[in-house]
C-alpha atoms as a PDB file:
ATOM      1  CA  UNK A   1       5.728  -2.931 104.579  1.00  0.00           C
ATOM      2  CA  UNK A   2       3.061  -4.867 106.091  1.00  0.00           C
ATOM      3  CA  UNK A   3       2.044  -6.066 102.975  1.00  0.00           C
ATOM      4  CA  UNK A   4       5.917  -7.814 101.858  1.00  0.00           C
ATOM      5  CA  UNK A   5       5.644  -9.136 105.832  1.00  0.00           C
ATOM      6  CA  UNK A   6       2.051 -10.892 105.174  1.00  0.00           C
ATOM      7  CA  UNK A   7       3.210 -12.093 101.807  1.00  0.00           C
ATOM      8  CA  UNK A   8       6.581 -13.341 102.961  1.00  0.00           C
ATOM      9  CA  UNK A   9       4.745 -15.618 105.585  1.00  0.00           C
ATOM     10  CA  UNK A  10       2.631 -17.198 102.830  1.00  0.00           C
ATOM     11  CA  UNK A  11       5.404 -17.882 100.788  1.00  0.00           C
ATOM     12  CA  UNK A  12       7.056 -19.482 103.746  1.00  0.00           C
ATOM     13  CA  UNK A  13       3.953 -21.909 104.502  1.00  0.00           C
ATOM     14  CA  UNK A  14       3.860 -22.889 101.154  1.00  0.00           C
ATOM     15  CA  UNK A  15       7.124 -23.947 101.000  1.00  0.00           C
ATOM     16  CA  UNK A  16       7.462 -25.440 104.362  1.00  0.00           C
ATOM     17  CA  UNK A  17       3.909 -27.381 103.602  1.00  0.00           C
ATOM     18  CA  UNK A  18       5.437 -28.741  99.844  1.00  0.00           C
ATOM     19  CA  UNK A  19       8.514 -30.135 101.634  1.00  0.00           C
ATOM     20  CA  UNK A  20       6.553 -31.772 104.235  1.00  0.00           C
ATOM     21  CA  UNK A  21       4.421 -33.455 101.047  1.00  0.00           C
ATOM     22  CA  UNK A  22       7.803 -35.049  99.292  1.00  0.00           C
ATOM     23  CA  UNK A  23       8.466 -36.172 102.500  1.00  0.00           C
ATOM     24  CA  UNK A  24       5.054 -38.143 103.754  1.00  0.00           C
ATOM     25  CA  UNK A  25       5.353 -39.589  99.300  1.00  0.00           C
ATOM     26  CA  UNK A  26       8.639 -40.560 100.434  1.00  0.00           C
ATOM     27  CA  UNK A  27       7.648 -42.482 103.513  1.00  0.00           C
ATOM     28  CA  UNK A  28       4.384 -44.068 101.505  1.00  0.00           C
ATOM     29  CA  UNK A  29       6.940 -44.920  98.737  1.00  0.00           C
ATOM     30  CA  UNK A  30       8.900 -47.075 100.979  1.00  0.00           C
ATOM     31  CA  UNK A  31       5.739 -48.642 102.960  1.00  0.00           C
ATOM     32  CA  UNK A  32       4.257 -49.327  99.471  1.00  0.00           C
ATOM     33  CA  UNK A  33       7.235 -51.281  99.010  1.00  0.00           C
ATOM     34  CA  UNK A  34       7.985 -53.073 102.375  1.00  0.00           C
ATOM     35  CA  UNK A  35       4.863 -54.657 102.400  1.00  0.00           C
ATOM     36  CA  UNK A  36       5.055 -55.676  98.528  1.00  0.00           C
ATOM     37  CA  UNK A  37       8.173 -57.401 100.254  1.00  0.00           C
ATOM     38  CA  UNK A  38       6.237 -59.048 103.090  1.00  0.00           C
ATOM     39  CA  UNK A  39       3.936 -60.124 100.883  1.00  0.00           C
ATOM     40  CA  UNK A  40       6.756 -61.851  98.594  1.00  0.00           C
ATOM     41  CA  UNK A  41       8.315 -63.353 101.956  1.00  0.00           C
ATOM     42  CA  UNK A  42       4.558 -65.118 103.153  1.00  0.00           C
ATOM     43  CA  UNK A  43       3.945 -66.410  99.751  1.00  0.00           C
ATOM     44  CA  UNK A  44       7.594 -67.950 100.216  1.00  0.00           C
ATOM     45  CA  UNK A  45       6.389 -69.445 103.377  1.00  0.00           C
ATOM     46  CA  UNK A  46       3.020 -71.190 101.474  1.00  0.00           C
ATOM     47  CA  UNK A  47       5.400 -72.803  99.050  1.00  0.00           C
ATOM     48  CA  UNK A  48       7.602 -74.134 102.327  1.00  0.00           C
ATOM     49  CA  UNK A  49       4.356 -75.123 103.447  1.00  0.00           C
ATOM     50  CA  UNK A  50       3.190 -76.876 100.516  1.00  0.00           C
ATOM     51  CA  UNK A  51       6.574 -78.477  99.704  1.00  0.00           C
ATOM     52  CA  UNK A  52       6.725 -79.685 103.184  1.00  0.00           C
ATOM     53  CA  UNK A  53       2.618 -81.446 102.573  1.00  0.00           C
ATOM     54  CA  UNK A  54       4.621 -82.917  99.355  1.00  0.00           C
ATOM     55  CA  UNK A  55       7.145 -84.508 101.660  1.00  0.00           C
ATOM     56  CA  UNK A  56       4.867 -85.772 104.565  1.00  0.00           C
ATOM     57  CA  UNK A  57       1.555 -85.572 104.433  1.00  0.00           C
ATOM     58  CA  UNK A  58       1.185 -84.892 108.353  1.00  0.00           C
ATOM     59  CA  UNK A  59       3.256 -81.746 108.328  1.00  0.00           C
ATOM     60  CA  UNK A  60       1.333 -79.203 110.499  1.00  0.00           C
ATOM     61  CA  UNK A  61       4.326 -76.537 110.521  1.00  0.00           C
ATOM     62  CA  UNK A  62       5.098 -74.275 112.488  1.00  0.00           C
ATOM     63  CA  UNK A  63       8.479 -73.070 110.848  1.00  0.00           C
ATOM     64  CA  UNK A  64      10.436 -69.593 110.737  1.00  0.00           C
ATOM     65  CA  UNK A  65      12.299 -68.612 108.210  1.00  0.00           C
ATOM     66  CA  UNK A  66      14.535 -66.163 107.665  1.00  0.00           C
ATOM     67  CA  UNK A  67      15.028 -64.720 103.878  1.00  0.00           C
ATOM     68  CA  UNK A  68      17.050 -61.745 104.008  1.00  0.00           C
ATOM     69  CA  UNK A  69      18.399 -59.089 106.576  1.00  0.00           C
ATOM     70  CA  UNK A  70      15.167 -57.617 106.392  1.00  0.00           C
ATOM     71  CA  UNK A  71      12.349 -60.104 105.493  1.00  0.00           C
ATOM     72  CA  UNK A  72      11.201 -63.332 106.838  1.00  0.00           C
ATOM     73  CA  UNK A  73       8.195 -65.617 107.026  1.00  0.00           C
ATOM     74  CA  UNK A  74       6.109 -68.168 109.670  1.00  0.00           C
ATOM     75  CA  UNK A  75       4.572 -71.334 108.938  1.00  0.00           C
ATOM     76  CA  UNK A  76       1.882 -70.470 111.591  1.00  0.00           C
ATOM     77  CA  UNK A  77      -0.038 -73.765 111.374  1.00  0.00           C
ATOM     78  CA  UNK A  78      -1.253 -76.424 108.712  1.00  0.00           C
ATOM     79  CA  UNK A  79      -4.783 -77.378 109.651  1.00  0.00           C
ATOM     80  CA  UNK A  80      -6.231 -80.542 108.250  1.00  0.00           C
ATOM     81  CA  UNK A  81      -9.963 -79.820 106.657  1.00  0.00           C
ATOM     82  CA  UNK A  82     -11.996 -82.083 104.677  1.00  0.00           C
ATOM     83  CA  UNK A  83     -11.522 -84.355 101.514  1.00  0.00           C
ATOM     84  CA  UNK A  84      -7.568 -83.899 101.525  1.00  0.00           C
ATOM     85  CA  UNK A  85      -7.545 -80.661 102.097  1.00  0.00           C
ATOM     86  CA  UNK A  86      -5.516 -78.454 104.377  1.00  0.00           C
ATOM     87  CA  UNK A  87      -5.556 -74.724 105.202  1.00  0.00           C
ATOM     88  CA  UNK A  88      -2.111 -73.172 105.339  1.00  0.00           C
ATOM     89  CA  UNK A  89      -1.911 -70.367 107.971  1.00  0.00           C
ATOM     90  CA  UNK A  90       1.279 -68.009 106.998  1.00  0.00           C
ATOM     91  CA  UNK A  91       2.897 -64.958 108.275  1.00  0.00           C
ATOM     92  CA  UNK A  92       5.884 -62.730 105.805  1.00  0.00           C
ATOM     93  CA  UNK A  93       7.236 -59.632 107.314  1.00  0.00           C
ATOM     94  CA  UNK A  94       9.299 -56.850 105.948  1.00  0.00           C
ATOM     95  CA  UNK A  95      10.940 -54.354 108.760  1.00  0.00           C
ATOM     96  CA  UNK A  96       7.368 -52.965 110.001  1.00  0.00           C
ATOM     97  CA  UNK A  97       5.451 -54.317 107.320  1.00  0.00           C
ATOM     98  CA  UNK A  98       3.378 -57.554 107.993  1.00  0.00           C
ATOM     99  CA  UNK A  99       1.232 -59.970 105.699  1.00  0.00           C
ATOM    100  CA  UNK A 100      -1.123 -62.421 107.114  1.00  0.00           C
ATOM    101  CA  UNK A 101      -2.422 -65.300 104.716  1.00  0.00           C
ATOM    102  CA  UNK A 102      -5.453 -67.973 105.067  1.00  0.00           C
ATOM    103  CA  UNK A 103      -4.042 -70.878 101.861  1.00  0.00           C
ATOM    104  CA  UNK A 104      -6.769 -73.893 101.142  1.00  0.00           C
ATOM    105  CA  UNK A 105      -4.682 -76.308  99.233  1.00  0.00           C
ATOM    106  CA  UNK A 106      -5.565 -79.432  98.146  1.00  0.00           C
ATOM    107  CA  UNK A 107      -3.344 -82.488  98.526  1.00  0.00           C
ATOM    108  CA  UNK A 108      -5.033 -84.596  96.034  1.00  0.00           C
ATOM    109  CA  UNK A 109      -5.342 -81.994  93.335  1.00  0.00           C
ATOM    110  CA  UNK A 110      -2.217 -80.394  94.196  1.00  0.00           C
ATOM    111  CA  UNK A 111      -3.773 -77.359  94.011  1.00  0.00           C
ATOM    112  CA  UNK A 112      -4.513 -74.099  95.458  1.00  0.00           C
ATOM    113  CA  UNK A 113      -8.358 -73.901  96.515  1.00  0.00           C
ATOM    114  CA  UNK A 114      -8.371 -70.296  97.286  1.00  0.00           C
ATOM    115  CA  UNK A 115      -5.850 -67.060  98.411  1.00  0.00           C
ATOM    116  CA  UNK A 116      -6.689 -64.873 100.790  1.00  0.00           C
ATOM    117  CA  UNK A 117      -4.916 -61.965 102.901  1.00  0.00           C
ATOM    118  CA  UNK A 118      -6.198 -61.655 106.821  1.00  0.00           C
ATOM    119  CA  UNK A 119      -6.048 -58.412 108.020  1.00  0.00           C
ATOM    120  CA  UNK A 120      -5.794 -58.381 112.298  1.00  0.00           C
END
């Protein structure tokens, strides 16, 4: 008797622990993909950024923009840096999900100088 108890209470564990697994890949599943989104929504904000550089040369941002019900992006700041160069400061969230990016772009060149994701 004590034997089916001790055996029924593993059983039990190990099926309350499985269903607590496909839910926590569940939640990852959707985090994984939120910030894929916020990702998508700041590089939207770099090409704002860089079409508003085509347009006038002295645009320094900042600018919000909203993409969807659930993502946006902010044109933090446009710094001016050497030789034609500027450094495009950019913000894309998704719900709870956030992506910070540092963009050096050249003017001249039209170009991107380098990528890079800033984590706070």
């Amino acid at each position: 008797m004590i034997t089916a108890i001790v055996l029924s209470a593993i059983l039990l564990l190990i099926a309350a622990a499985g269903s607590m697994t496909g839910f926590y890949t569940r939640t990852n599943v959707l985090d994984a993909e939120l910030k894929e989104r916020s990702s998508a929504a700041a590089e939207s904000c770099v090409e704002v950024a860089i079409l508003g550089l085509a347009l006038d040369e002295g645009y320094v941002g900042p600018e919000s923009i909203t993409l969807n019900a659930l993502d946006s992006c902010t044109v933090d700041e446009v710094i001016p840096l050497i030789a034609s160069t500027v450094e495009i400061l950019v913000e894309g969230t998704s719900k709870r999900a956030v992506t910070t990016l540092r963009v050096e772009y050249s003017i001249v060149q039209e170009k991107i100088v380098s990528w890079r994701e800033i984590h706070p």
